[in-house]
C-alpha atoms as a PDB file:
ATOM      1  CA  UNK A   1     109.372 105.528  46.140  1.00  0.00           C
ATOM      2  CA  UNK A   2     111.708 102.538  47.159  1.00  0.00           C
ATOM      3  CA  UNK A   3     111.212 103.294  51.300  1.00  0.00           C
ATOM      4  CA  UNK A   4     107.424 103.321  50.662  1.00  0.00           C
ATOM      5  CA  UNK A   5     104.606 100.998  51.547  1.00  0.00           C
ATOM      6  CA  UNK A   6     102.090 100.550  49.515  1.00  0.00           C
ATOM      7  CA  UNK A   7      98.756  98.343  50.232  1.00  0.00           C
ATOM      8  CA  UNK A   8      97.015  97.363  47.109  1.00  0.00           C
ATOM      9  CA  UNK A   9      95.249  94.318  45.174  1.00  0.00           C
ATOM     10  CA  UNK A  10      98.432  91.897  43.773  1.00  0.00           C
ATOM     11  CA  UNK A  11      97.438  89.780  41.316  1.00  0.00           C
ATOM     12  CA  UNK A  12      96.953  86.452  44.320  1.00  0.00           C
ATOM     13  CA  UNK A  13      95.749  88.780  47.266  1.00  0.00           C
ATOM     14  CA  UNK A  14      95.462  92.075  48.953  1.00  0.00           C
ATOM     15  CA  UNK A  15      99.029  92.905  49.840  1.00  0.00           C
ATOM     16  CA  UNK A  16     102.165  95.063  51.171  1.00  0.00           C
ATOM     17  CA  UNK A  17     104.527  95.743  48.229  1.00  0.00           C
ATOM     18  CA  UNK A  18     107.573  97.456  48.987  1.00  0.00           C
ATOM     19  CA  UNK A  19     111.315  97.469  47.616  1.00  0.00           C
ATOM     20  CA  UNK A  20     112.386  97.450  51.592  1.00  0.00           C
ATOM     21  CA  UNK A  21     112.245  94.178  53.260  1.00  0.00           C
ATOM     22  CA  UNK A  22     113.279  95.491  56.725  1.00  0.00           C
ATOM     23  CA  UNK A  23     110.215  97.642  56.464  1.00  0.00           C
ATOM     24  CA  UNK A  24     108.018  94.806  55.362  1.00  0.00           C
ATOM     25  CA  UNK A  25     109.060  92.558  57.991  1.00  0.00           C
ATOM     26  CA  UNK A  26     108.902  95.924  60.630  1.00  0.00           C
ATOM     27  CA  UNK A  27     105.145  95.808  59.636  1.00  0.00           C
ATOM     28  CA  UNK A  28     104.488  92.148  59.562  1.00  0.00           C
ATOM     29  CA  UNK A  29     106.354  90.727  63.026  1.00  0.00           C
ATOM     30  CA  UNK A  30     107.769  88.470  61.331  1.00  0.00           C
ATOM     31  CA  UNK A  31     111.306  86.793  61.935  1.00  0.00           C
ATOM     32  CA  UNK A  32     113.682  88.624  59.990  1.00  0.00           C
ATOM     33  CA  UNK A  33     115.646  85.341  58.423  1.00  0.00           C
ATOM     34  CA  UNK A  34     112.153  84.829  56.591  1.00  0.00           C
ATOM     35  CA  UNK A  35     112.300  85.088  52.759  1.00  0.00           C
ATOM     36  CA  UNK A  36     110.077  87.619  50.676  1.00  0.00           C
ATOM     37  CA  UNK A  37     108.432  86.872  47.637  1.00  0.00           C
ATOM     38  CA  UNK A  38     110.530  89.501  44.871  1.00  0.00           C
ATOM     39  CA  UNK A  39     107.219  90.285  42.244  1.00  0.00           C
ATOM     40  CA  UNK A  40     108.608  91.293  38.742  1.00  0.00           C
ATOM     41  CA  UNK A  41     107.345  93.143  36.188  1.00  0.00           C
ATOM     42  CA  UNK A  42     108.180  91.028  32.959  1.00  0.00           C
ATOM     43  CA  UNK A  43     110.688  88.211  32.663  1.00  0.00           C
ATOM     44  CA  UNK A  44     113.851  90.639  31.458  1.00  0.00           C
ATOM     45  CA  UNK A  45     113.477  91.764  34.345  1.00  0.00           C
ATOM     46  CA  UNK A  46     113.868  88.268  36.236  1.00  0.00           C
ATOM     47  CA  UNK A  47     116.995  87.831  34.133  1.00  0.00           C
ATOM     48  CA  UNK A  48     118.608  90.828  36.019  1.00  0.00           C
ATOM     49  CA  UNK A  49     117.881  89.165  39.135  1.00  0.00           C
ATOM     50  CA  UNK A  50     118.493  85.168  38.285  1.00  0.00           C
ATOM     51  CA  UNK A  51     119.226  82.632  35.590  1.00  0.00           C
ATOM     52  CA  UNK A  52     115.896  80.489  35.197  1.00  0.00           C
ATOM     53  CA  UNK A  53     117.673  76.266  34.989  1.00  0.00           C
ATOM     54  CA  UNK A  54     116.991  76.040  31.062  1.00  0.00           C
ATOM     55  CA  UNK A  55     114.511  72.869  31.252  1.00  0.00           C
ATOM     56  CA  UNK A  56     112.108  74.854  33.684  1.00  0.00           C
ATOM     57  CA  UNK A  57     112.324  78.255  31.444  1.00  0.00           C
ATOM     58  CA  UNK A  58     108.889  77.705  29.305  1.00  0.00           C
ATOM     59  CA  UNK A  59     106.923  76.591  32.828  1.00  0.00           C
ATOM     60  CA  UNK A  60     107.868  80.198  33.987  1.00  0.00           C
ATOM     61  CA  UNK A  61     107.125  81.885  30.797  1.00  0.00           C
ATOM     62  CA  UNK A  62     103.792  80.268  30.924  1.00  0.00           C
ATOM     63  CA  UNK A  63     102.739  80.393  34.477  1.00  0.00           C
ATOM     64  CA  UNK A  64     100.047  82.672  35.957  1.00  0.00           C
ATOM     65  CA  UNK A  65      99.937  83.076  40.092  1.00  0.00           C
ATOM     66  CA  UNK A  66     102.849  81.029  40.470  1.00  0.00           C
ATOM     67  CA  UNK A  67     105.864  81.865  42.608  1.00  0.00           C
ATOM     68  CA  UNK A  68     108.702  80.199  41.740  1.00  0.00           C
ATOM     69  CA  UNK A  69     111.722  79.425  44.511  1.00  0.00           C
ATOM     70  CA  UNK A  70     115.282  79.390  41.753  1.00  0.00           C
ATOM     71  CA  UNK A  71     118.174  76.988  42.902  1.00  0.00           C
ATOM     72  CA  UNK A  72     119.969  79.524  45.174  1.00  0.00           C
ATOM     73  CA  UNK A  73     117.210  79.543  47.276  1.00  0.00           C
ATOM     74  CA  UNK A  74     115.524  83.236  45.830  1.00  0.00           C
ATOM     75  CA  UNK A  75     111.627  83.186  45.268  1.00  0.00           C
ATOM     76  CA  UNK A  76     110.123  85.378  42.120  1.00  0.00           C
ATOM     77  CA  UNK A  77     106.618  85.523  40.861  1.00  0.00           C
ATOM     78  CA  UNK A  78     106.436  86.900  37.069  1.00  0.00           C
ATOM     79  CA  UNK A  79     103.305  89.563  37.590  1.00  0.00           C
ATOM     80  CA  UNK A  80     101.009  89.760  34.439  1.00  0.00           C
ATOM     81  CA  UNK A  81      97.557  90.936  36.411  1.00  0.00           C
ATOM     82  CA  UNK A  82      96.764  94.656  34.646  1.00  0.00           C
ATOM     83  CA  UNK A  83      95.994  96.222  37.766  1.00  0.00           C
ATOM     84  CA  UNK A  84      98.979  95.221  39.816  1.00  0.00           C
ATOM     85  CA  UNK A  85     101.279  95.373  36.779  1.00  0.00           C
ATOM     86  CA  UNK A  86     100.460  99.417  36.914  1.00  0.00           C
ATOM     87  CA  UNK A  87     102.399  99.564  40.314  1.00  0.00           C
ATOM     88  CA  UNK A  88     105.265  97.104  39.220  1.00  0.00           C
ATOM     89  CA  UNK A  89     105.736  98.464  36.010  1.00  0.00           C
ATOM     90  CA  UNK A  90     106.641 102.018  37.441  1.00  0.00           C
ATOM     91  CA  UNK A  91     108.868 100.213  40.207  1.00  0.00           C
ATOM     92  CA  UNK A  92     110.096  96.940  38.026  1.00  0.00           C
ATOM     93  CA  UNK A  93     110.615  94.957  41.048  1.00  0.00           C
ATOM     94  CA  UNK A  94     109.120  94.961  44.965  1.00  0.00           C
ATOM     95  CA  UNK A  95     108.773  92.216  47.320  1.00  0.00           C
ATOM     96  CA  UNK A  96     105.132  91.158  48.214  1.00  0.00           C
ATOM     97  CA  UNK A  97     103.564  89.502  50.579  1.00  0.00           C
ATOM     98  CA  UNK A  98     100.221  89.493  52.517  1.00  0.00           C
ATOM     99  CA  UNK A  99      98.723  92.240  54.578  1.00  0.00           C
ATOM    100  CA  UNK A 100      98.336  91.253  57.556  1.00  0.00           C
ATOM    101  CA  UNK A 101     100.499  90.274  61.033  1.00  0.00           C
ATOM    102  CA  UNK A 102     102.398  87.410  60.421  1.00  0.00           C
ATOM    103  CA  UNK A 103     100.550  84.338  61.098  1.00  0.00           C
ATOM    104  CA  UNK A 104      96.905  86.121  61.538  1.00  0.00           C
ATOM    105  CA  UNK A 105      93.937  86.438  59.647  1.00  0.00           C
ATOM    106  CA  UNK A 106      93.631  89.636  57.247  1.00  0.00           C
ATOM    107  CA  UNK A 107      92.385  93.303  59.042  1.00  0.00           C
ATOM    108  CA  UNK A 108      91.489  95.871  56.882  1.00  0.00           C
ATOM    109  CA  UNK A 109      92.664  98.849  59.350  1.00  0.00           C
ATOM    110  CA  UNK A 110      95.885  97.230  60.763  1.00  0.00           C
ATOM    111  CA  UNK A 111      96.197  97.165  56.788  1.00  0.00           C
ATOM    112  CA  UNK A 112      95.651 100.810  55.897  1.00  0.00           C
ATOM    113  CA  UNK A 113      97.155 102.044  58.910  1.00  0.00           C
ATOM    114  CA  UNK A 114     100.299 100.674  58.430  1.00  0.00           C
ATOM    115  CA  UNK A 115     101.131 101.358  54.759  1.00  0.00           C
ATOM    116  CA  UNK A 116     102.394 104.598  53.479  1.00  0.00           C
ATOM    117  CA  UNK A 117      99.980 104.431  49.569  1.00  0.00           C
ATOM    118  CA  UNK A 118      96.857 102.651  49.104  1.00  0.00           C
ATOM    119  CA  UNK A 119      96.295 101.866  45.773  1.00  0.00           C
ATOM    120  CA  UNK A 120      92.674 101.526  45.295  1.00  0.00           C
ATOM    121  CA  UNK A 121      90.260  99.887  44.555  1.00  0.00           C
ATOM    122  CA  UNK A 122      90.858  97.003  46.993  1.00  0.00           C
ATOM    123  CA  UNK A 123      88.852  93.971  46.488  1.00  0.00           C
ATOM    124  CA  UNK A 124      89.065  90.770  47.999  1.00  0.00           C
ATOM    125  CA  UNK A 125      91.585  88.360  49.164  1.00  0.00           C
ATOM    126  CA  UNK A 126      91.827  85.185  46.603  1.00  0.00           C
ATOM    127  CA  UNK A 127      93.872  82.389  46.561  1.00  0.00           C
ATOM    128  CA  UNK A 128      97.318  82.364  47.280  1.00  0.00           C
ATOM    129  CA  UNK A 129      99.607  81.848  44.998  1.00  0.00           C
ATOM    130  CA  UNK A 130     100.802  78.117  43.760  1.00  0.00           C
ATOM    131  CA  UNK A 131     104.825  77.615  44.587  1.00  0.00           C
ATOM    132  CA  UNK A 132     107.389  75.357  42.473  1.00  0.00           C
ATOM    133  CA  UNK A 133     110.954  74.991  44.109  1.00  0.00           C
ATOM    134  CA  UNK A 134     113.023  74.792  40.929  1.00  0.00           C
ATOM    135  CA  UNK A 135     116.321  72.284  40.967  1.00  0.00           C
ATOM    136  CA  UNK A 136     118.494  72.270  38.084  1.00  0.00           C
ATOM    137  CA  UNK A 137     116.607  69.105  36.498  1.00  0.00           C
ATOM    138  CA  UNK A 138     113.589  68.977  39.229  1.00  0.00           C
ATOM    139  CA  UNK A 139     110.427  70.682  39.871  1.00  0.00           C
ATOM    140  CA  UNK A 140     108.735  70.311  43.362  1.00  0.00           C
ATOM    141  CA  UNK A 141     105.175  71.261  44.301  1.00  0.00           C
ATOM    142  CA  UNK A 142     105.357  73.276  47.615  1.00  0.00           C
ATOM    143  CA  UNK A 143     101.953  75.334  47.752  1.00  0.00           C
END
């Protein structure tokens, strides 16, 4: 299940989930230096992954459709969406992003066609999500 592709409704979007990156960014055209978002199931999960700075640890508790970028320069969004959490909860972490080409608009067969699962149903795209860069004492609004 970790080489696969799968195309389904995250909690911000419809989107590629995947735990390869190299396969993500195969898909999307994208430069390779180019960060993924890392979606986790629950926060002990996070805490496998990264220490949360202490005075920013209730804002991610808290936060719904928020990605959050830690000190070392790692991004993680907490999922807690039912339907998506279905997916993560059998995988406990993938990277996410949207799915399409990278800079173009969303294309519902470029979509299918390139992932290896579609999770259905498949609604449509909302907002993307809002992203804090977390210092150890500051918070900054990026998206």
């Amino acid at each position: 299940m970790e080489n696969k592709v799968f195309l389904t409704q995250t909690d911000t979007t419809i989107g590629f989930v995947s735990q390869n990156a190299d396969k993500l960014t195969e898909i999307k055209q994208r430069p390779p230096h180019k960060y993924y978002i890392k979606a986790v199931n629950s926060l002990h999960t996070l805490k496998t992954f990264t220490r949360v700075p202490h005075i920013h640890k209730n804002k991610v508790r808290r936060a719904k459709k928020t990605t959050f970028i830690m000190p070392s320069g790692d991004s993680y969004r907490v999922i807690k969406d039912k339907h998506h959490l279905l997916l993560l909860d059998r995988l406990k972490w993938a990277y996410t992003t949207s799915a399409n080409l990278s800079n173009e608009a969303y294309d519902e067969s470029f979509a299918r066609e390139m992932a290896d699962v579609i999770i259905e149903p498949i609604k449509e795209t909302k907002q993307a999500s809002s992203i804090y860069k977390l210092g150890k004492n500051t918070l900054r609004k990026i998206r």
